[in-house]
PDB file of N, CA and C in Angstrom:
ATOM      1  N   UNK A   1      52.656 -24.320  36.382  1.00  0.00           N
ATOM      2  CA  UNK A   1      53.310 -23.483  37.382  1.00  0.00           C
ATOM      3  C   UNK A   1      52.298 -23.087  38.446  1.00  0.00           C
ATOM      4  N   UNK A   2      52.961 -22.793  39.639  1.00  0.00           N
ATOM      5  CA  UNK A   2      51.955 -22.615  40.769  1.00  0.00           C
ATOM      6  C   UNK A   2      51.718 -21.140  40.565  1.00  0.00           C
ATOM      7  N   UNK A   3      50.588 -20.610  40.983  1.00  0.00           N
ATOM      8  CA  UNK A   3      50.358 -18.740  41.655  1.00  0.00           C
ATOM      9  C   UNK A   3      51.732 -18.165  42.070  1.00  0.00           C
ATOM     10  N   UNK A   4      52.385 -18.693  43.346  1.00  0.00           N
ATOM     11  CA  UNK A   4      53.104 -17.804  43.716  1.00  0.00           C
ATOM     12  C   UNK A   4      54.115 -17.644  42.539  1.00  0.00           C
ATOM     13  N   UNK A   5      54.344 -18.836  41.984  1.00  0.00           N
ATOM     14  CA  UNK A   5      55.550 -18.749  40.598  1.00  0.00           C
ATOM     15  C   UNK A   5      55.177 -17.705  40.093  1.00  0.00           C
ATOM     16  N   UNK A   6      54.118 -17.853  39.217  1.00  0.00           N
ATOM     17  CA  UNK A   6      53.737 -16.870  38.502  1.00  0.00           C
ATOM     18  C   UNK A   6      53.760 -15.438  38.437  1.00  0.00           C
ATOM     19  N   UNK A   7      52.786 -15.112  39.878  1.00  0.00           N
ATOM     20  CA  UNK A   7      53.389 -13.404  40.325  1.00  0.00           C
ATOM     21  C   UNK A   7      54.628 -13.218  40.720  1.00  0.00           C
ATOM     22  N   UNK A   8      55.512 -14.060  41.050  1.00  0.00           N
ATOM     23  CA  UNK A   8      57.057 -13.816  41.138  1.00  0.00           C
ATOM     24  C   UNK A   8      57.410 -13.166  39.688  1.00  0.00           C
ATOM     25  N   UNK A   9      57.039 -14.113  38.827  1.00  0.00           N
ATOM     26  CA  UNK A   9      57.559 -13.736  37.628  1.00  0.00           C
ATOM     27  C   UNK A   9      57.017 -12.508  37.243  1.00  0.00           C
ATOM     28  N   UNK A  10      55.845 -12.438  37.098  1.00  0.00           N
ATOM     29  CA  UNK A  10      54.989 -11.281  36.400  1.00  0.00           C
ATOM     30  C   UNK A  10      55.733  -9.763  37.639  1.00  0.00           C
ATOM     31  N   UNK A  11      56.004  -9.827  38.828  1.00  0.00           N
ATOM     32  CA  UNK A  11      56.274  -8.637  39.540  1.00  0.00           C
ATOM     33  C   UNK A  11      57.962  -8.705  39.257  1.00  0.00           C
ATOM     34  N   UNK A  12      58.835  -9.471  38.720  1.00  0.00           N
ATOM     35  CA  UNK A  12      59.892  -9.456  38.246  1.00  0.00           C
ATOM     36  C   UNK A  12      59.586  -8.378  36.683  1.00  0.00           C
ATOM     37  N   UNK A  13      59.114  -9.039  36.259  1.00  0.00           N
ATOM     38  CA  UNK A  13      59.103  -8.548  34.724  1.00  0.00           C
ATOM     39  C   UNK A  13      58.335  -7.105  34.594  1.00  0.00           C
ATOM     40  N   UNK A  14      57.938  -7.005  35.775  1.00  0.00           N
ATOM     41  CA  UNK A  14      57.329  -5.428  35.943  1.00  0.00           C
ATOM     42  C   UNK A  14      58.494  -4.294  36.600  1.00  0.00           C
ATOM     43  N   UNK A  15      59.348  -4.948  37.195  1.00  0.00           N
ATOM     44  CA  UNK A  15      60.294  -4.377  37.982  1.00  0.00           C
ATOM     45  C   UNK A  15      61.198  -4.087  36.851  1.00  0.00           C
ATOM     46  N   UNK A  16      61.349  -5.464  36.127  1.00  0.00           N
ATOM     47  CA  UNK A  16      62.649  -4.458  34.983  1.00  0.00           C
ATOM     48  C   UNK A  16      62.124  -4.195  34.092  1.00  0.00           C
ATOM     49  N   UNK A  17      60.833  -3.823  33.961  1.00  0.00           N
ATOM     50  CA  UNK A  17      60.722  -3.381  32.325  1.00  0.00           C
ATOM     51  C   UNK A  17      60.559  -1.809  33.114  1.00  0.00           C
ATOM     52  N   UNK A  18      60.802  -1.204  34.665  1.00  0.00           N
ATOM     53  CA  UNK A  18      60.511  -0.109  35.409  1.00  0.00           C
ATOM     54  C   UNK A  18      61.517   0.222  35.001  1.00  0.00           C
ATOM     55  N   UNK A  19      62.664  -0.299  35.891  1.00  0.00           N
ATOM     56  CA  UNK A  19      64.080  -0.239  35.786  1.00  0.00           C
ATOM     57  C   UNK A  19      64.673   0.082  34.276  1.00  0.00           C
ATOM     58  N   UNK A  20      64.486  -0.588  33.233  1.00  0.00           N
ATOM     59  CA  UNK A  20      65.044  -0.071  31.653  1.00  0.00           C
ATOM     60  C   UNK A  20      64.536   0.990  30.973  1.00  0.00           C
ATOM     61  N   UNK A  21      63.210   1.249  31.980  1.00  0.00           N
ATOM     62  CA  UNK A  21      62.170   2.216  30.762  1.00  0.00           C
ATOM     63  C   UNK A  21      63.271   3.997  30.708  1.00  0.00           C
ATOM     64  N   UNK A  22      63.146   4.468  29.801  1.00  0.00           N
ATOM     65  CA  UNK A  22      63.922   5.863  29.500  1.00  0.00           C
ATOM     66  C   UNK A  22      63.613   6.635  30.573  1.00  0.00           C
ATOM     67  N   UNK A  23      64.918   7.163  30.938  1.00  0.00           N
ATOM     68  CA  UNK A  23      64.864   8.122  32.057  1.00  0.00           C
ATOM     69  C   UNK A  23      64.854   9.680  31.734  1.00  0.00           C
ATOM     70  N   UNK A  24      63.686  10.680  32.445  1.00  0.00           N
ATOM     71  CA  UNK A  24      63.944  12.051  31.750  1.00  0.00           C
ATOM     72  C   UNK A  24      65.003  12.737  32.197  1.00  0.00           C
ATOM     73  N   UNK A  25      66.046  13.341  31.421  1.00  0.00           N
ATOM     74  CA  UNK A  25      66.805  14.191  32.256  1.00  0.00           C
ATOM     75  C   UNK A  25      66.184  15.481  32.456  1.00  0.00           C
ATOM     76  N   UNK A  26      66.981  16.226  33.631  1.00  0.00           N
ATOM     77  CA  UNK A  26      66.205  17.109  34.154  1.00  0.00           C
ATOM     78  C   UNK A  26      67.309  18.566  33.491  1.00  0.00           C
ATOM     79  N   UNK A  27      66.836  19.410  32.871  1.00  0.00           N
ATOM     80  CA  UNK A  27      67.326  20.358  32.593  1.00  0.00           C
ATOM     81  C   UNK A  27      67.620  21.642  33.649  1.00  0.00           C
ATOM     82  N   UNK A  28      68.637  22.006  33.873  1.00  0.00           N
ATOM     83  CA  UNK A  28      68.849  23.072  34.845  1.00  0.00           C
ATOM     84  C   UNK A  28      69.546  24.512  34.284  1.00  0.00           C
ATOM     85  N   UNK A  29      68.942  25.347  34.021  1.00  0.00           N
ATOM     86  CA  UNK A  29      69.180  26.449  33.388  1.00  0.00           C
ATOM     87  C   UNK A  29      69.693  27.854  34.326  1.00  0.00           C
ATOM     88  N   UNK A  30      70.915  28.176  34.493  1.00  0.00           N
ATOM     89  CA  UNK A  30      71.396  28.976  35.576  1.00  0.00           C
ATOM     90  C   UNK A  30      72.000  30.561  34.372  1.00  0.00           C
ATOM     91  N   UNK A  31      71.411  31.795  34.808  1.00  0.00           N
ATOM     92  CA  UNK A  31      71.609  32.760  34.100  1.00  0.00           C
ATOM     93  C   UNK A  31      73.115  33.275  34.440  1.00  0.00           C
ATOM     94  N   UNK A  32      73.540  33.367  33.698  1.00  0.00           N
ATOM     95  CA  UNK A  32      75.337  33.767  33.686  1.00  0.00           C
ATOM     96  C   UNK A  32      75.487  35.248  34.147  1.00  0.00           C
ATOM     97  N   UNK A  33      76.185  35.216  35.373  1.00  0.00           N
ATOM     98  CA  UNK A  33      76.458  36.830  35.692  1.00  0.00           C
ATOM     99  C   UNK A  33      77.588  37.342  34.732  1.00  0.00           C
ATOM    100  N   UNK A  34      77.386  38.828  34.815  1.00  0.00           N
ATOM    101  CA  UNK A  34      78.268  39.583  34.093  1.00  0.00           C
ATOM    102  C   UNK A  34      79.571  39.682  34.065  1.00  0.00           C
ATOM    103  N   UNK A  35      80.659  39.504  33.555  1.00  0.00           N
ATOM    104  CA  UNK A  35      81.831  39.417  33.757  1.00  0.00           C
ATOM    105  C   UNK A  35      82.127  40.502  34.002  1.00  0.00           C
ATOM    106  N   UNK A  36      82.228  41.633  33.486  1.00  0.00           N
ATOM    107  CA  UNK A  36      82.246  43.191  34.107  1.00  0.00           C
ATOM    108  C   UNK A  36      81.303  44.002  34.418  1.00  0.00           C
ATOM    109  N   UNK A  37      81.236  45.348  34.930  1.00  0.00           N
ATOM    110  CA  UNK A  37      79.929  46.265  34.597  1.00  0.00           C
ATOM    111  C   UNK A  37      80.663  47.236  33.927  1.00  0.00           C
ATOM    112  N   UNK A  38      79.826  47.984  33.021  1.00  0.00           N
ATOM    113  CA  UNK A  38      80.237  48.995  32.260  1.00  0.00           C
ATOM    114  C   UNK A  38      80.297  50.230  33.295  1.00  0.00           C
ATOM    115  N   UNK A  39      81.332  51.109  33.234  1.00  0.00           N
ATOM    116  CA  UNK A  39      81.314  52.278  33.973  1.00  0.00           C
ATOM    117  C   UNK A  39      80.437  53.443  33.750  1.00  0.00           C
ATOM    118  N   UNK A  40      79.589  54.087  34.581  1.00  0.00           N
ATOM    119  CA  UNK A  40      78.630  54.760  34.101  1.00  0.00           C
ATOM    120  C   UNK A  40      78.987  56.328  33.893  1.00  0.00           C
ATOM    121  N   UNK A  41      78.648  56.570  33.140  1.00  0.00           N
ATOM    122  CA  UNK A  41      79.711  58.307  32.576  1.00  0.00           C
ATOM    123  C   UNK A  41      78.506  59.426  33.196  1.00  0.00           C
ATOM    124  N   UNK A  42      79.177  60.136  34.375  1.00  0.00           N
ATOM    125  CA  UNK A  42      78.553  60.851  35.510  1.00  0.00           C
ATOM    126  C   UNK A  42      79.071  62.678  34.662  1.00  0.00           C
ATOM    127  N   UNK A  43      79.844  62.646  34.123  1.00  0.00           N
ATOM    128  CA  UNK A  43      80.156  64.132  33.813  1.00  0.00           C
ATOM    129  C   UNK A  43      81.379  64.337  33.847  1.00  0.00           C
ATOM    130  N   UNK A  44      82.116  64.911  33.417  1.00  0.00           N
ATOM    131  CA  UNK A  44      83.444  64.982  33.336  1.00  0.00           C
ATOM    132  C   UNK A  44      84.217  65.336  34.567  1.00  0.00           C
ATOM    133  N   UNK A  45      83.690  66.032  35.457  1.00  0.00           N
ATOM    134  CA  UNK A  45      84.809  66.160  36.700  1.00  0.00           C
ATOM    135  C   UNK A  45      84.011  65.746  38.213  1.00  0.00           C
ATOM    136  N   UNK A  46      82.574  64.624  38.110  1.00  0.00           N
ATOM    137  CA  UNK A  46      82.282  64.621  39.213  1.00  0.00           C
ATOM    138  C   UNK A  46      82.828  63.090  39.571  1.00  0.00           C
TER     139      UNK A  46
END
């Protein structure tokens, strides 16, 4: 086989062994707002 064959092949076989290798997923962690607020107890007639 000639050179250029060769690095064809070898930059092929680098490309998909890129392409198959495990991908990380990215975790996204979002803090949950409160569904209510508790009412705050001020005194009985204010």
């Amino acid at each position: 086989m000639s050179k250029s064959v060769r690095g064809i092949l070898a930059l092929g076989l680098v490309v998909f062994v890129a392409a198959c290798a495990q991908q990380e997923e990215e975790y996204v962690v979002v803090d949950p707002q409160p569904i209510t607020t508790e009412p705050v107890y001020t005194g009985k007639y204010k």
